[in-house]
N, C-alpha and C. Protein backbone atom coordinates (compact mmCIF):
# COMPACT_ATOMS: atom_id res chain seq x y z
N UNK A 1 41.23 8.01 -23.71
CA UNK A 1 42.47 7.37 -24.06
C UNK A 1 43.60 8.04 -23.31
N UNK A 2 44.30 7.43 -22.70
CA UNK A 2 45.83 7.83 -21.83
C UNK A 2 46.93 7.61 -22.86
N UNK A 3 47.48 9.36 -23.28
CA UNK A 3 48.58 9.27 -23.59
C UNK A 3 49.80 10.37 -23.11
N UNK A 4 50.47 9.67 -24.43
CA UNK A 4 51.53 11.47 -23.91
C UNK A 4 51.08 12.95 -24.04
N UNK A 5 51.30 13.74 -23.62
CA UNK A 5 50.76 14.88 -23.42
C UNK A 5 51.24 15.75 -24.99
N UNK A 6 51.00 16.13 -25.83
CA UNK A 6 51.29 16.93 -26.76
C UNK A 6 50.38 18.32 -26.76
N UNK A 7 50.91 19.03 -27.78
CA UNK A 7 50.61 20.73 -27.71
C UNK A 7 49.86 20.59 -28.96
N UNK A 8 49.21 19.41 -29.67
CA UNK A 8 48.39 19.71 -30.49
C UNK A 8 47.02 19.00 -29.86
N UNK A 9 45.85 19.87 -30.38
CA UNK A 9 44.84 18.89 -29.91
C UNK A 9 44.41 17.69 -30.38
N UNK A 10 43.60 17.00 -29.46
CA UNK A 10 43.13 15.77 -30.34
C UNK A 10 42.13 15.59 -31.40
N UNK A 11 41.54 16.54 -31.71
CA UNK A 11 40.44 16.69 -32.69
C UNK A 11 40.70 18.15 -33.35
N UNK A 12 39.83 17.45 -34.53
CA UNK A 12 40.28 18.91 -35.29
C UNK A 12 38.74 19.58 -35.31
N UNK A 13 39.57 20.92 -35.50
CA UNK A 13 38.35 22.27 -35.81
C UNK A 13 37.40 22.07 -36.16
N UNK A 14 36.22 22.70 -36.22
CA UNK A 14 34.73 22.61 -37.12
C UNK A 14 34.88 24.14 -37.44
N UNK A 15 34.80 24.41 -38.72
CA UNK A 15 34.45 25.60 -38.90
C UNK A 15 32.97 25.97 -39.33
N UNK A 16 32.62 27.02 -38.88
CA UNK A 16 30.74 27.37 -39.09
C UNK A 16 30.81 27.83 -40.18
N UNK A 17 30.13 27.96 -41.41
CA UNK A 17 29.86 28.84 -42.60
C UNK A 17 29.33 29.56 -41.96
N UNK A 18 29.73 31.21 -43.32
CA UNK A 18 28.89 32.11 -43.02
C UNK A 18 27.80 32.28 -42.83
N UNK A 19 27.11 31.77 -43.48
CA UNK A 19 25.83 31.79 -43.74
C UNK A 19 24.92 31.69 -42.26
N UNK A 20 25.70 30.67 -41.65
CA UNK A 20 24.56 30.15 -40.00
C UNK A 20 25.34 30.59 -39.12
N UNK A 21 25.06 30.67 -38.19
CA UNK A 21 26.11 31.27 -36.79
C UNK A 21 25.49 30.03 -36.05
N UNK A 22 26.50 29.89 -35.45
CA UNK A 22 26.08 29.00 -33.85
C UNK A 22 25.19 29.51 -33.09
N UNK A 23 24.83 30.77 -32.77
CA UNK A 23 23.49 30.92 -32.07
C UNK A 23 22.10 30.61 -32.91
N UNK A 24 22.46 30.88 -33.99
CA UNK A 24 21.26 30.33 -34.86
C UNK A 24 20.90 28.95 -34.64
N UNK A 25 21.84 28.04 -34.86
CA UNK A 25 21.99 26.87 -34.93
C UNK A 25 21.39 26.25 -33.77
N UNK A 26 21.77 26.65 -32.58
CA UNK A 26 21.42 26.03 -30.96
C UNK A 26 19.92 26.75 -30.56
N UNK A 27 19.27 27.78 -31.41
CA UNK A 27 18.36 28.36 -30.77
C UNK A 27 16.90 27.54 -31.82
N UNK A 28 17.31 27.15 -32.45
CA UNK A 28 16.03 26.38 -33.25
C UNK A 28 15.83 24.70 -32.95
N UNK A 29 14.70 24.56 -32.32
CA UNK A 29 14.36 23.63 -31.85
C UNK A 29 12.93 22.80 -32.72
N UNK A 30 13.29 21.45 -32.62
CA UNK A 30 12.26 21.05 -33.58
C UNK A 30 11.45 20.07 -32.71
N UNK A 31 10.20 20.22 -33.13
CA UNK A 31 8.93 19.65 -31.74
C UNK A 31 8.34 19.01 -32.87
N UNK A 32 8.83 17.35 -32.48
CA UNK A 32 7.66 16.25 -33.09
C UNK A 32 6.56 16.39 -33.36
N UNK A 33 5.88 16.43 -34.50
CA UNK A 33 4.29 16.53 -34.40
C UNK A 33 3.14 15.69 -34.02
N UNK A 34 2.42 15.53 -33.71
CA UNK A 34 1.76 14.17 -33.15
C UNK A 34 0.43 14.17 -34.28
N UNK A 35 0.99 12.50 -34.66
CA UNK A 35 0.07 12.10 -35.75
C UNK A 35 -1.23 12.21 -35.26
N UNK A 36 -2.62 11.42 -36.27
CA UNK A 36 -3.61 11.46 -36.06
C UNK A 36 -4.37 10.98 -35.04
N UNK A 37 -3.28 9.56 -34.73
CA UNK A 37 -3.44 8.94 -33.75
C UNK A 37 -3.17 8.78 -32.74
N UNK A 38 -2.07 9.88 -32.19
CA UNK A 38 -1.91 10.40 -31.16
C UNK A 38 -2.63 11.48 -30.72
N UNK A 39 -3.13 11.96 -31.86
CA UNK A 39 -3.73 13.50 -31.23
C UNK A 39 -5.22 12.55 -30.74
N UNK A 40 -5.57 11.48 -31.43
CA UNK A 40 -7.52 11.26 -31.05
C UNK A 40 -7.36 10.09 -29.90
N UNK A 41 -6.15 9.93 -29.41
CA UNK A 41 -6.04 8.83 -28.35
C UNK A 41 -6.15 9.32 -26.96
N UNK A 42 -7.36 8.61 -25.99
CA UNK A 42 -7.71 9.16 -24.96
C UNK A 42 -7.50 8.21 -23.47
N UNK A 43 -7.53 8.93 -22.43
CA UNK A 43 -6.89 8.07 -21.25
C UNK A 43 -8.11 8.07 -20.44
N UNK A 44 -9.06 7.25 -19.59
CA UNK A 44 -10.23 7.10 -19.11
C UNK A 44 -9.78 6.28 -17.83
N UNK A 45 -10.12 6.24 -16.49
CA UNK A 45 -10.01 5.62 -15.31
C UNK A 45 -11.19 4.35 -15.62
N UNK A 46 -10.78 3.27 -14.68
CA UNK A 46 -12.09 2.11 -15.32
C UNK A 46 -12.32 1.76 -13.87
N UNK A 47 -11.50 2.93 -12.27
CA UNK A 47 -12.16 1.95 -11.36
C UNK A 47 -13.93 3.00 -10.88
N UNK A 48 -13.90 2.36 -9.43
CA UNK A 48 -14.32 2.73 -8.93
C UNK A 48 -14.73 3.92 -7.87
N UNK A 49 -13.20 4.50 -7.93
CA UNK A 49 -12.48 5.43 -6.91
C UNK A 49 -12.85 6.75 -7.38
N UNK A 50 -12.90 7.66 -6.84
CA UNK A 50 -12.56 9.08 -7.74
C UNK A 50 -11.66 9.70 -7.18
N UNK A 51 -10.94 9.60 -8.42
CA UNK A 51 -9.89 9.98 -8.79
C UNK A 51 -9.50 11.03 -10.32
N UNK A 52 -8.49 11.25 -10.56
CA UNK A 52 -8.87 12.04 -12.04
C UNK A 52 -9.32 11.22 -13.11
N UNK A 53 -8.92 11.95 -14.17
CA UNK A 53 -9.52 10.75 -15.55
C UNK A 53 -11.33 10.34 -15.63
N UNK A 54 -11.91 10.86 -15.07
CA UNK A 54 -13.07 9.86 -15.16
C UNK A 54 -13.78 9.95 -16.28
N UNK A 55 -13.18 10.77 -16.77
CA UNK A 55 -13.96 11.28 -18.31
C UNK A 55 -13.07 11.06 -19.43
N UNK A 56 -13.29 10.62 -20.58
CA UNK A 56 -11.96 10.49 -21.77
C UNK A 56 -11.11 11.71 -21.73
N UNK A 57 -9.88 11.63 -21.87
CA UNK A 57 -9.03 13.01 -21.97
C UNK A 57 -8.40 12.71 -22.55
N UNK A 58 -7.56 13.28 -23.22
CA UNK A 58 -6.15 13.66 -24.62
C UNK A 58 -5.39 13.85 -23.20
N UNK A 59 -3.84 13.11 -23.58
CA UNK A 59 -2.80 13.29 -23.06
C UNK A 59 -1.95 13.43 -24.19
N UNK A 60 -0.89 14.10 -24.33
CA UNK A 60 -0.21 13.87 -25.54
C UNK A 60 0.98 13.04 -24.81
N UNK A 61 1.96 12.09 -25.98
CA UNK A 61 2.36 10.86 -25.69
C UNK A 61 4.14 11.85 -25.11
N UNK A 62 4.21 12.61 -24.64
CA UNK A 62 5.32 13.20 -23.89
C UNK A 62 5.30 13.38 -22.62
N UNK A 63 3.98 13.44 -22.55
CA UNK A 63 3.55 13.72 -20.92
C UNK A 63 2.89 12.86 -20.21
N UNK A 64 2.59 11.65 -21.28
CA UNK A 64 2.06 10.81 -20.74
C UNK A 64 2.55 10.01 -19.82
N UNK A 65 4.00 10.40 -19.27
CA UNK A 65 4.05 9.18 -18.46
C UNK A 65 4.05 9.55 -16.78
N UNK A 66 4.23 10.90 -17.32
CA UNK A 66 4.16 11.91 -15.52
C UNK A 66 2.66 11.71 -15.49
N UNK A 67 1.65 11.95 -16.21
CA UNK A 67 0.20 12.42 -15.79
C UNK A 67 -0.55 11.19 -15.48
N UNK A 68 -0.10 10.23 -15.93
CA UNK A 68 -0.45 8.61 -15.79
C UNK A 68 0.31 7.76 -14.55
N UNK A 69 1.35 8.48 -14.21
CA UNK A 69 1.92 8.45 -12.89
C UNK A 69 1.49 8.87 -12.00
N UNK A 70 1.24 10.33 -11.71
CA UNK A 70 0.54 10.83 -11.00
C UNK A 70 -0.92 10.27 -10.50
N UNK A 71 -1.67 10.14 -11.25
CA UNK A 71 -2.88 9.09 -11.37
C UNK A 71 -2.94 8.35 -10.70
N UNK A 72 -1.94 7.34 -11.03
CA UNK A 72 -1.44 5.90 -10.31
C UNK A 72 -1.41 6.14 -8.43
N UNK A 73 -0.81 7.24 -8.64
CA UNK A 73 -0.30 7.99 -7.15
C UNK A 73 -1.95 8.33 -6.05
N UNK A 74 -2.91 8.47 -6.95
CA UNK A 74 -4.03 9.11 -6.40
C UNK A 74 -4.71 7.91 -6.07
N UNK A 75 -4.20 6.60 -6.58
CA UNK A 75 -4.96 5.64 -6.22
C UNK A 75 -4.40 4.95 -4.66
N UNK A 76 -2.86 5.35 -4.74
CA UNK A 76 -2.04 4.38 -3.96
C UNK A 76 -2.45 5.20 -2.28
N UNK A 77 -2.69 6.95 -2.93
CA UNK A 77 -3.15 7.40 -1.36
C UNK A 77 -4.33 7.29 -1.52
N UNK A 78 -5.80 6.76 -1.96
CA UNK A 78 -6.79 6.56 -1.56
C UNK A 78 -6.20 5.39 -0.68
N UNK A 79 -5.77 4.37 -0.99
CA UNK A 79 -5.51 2.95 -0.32
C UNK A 79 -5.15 3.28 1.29
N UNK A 80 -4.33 3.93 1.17
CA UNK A 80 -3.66 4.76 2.75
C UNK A 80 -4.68 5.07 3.23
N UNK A 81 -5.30 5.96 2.89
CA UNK A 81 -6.61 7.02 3.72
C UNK A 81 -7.12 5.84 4.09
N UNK A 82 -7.89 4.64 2.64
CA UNK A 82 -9.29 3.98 3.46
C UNK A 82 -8.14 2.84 4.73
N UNK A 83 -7.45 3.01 4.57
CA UNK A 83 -6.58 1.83 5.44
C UNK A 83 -6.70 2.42 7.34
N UNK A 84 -6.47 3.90 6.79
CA UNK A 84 -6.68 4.62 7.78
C UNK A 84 -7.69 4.97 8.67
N UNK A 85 -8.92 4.91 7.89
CA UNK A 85 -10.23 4.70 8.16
C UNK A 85 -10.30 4.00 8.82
N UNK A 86 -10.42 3.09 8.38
CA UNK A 86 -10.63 1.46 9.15
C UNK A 86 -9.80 0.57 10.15
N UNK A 87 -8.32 1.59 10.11
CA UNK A 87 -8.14 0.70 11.18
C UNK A 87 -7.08 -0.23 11.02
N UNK A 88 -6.66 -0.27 9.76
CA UNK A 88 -6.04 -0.71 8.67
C UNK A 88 -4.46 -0.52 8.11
N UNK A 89 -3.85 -1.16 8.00
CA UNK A 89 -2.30 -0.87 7.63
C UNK A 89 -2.15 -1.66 6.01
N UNK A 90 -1.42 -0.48 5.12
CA UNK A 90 -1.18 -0.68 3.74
C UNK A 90 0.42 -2.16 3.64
N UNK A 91 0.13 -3.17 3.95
CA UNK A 91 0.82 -4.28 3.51
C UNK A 91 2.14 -3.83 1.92
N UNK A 92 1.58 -3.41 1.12
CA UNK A 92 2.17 -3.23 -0.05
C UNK A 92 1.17 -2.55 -1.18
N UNK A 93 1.82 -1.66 -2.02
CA UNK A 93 1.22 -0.60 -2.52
C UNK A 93 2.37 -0.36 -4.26
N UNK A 94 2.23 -1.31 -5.29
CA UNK A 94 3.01 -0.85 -6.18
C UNK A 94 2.46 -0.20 -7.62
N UNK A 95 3.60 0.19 -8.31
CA UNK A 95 2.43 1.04 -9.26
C UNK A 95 3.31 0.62 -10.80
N UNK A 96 2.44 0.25 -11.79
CA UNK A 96 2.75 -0.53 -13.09
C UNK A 96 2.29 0.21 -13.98
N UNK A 97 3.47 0.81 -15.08
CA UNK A 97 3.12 1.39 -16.24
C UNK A 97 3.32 0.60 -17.17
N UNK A 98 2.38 0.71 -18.17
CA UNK A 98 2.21 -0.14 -19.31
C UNK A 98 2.41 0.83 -20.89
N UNK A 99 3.64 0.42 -21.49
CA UNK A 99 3.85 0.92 -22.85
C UNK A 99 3.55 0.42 -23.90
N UNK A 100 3.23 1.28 -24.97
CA UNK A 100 3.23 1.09 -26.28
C UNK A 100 3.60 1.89 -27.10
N UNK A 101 3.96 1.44 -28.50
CA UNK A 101 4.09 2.14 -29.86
C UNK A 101 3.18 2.59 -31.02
N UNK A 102 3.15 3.66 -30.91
CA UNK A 102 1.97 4.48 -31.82
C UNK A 102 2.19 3.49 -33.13
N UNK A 103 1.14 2.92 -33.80
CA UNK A 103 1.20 2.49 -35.21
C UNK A 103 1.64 3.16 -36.18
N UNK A 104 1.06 4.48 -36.20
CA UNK A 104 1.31 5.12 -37.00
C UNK A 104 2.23 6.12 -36.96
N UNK A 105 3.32 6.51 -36.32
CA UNK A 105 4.34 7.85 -36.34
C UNK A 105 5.27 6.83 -35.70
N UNK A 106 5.54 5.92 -34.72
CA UNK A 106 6.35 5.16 -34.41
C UNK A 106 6.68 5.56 -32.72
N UNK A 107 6.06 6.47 -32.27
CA UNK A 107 6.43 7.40 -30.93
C UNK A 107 6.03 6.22 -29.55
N UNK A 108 6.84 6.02 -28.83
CA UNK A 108 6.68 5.52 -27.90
C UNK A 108 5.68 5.75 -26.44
N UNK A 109 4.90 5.17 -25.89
CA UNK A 109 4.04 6.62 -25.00
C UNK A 109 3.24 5.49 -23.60
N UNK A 110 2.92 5.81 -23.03
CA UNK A 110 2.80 5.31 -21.68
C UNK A 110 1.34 4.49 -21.93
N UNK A 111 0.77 3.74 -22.12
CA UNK A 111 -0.67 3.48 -22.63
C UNK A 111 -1.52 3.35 -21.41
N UNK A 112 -0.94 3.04 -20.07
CA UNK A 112 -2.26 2.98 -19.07
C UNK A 112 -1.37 2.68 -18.06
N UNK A 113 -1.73 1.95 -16.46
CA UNK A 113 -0.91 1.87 -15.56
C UNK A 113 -2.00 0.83 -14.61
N UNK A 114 -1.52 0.12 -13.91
CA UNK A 114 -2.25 -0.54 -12.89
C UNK A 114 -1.61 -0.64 -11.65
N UNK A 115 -2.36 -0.02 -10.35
CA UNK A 115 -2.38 0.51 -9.60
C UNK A 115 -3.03 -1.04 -8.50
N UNK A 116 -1.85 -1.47 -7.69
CA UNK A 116 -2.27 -2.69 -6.69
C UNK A 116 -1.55 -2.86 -5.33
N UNK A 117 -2.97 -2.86 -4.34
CA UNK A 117 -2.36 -2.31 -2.85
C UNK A 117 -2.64 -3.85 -2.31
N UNK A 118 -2.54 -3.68 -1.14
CA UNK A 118 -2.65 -5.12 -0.05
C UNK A 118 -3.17 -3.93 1.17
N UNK A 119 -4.40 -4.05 1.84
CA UNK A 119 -4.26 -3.70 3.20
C UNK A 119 -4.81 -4.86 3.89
N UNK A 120 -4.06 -4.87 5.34
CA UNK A 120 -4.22 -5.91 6.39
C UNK A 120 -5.38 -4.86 7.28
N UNK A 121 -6.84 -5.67 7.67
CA UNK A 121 -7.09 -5.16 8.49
C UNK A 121 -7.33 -5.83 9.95
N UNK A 122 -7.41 -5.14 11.30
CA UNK A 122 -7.67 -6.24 12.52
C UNK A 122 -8.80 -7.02 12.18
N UNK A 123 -8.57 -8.59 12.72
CA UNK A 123 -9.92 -9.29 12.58
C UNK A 123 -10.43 -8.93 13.86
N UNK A 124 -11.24 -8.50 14.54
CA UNK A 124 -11.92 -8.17 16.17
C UNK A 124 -12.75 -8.94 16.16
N UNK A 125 -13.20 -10.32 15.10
CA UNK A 125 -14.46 -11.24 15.36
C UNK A 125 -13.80 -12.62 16.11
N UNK A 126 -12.34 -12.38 15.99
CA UNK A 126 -11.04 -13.44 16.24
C UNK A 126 -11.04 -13.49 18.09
N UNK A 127 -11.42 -14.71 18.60
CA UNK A 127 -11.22 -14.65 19.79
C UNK A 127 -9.90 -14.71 19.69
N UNK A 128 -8.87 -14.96 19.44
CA UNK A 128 -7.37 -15.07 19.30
C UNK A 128 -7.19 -13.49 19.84
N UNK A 129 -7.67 -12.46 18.61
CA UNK A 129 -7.61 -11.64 18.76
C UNK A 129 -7.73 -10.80 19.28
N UNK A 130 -8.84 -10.83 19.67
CA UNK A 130 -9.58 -10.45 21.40
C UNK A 130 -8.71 -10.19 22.39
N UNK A 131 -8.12 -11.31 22.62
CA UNK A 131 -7.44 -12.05 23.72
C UNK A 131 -6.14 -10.99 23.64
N UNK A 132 -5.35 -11.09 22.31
CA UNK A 132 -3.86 -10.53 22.64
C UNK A 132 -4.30 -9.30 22.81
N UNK A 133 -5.42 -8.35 21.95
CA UNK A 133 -5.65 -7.31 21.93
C UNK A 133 -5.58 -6.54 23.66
N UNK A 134 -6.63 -7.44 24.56
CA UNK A 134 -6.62 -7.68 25.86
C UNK A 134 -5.20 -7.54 26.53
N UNK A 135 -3.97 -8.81 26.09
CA UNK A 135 -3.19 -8.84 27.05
C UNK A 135 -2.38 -7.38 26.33
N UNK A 136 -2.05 -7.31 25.33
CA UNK A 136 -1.68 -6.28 24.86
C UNK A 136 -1.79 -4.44 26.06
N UNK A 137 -3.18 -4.64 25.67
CA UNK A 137 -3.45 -3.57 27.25
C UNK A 137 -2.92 -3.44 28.09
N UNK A 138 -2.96 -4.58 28.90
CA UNK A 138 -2.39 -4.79 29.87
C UNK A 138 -1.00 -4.77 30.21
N UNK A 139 -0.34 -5.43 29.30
CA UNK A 139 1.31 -5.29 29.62
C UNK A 139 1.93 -3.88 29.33
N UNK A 140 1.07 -3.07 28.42
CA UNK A 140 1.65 -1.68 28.66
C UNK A 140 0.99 -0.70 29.43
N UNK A 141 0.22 -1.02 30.19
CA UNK A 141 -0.12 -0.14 31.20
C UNK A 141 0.42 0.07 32.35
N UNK A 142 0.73 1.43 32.19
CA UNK A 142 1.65 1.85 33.72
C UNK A 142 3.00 2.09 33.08
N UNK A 143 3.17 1.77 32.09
CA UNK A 143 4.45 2.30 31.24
C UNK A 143 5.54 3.63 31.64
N UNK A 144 4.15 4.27 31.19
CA UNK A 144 4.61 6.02 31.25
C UNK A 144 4.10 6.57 32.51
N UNK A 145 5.02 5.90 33.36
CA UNK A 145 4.67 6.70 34.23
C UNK A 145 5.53 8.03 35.15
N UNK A 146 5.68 8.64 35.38
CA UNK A 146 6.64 9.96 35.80
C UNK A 146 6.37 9.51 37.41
N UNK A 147 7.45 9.31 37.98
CA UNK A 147 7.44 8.95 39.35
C UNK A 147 8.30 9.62 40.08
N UNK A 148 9.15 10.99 39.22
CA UNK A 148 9.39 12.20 39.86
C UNK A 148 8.06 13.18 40.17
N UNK A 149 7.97 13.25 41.91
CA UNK A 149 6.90 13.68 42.39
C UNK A 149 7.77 15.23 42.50
């Protein structure tokens, strides 16, 4: 709010009782407990890849959304590598987290993620292909050439 400038402040005091001090106060921290059904809820990979997860694991629902990210991440560079392999360029590569709400404590938490690439690879069975691949050669050859003798 823009006003005139006065020598009193705009809010008034809080005074602390004796009893608590402000360092008391700021140094106690309270950590959600995770119900039953957070503690027995497990995260499992369903592809084919190896990658982490392949075995049921406990994530707890705070961390779940970095470690289920990360995950996601291990799939998007397999896609690269085999793209790389082969010869192959990654078209598009995005990564989808999927939420839910614990039934029972109400805690919000990352429930799984799906992980979806596109790679383009050369067709070489393509006489089309053949062909530009061919002129391709050709028009850059002799490019680089240093013709300071």
């Amino acid at each position: 709010m823009i006003g005139p400038i006065s020598n009193t402040p705009p809010y008034m005091p809080v005074s602390i009782s004796p009893d608590k001090s402000a360092s008391a106060q700021s140094s106690r921290k309270v950590e959600p407990t995770e119900c039953q059904t957070c503690k027995s809820r497990k995260y499992q990979d369903g592809s084919n890849e190896m990658v982490s997860f392949k075995a049921a694991t406990h994530i707890s629902p705070g961390s779940s959304a970095a470690k289920v990210m990360a995950h996601e991440q291990e799939h998007v560079a397999n896609a690269y590598k085999k793209a790389d392999e082969l010869g192959g360029k990654v078209i598009q590569a995005s990564v989808q987290l999927k939420t839910a709400i614990c039934p029972e404590c109400g805690r919000s938490y990352v429930a799984g993620g799906l992980t979806t690439t596109q790679i383009k690879y050369p067709n070489t069975n393509n006489p089309y292909q053949q062909n530009k691949q061919k002129s391709d050669s050709l028009s850059t050859s002799g490019m680089n050439i240093d013709l300071q003798t």
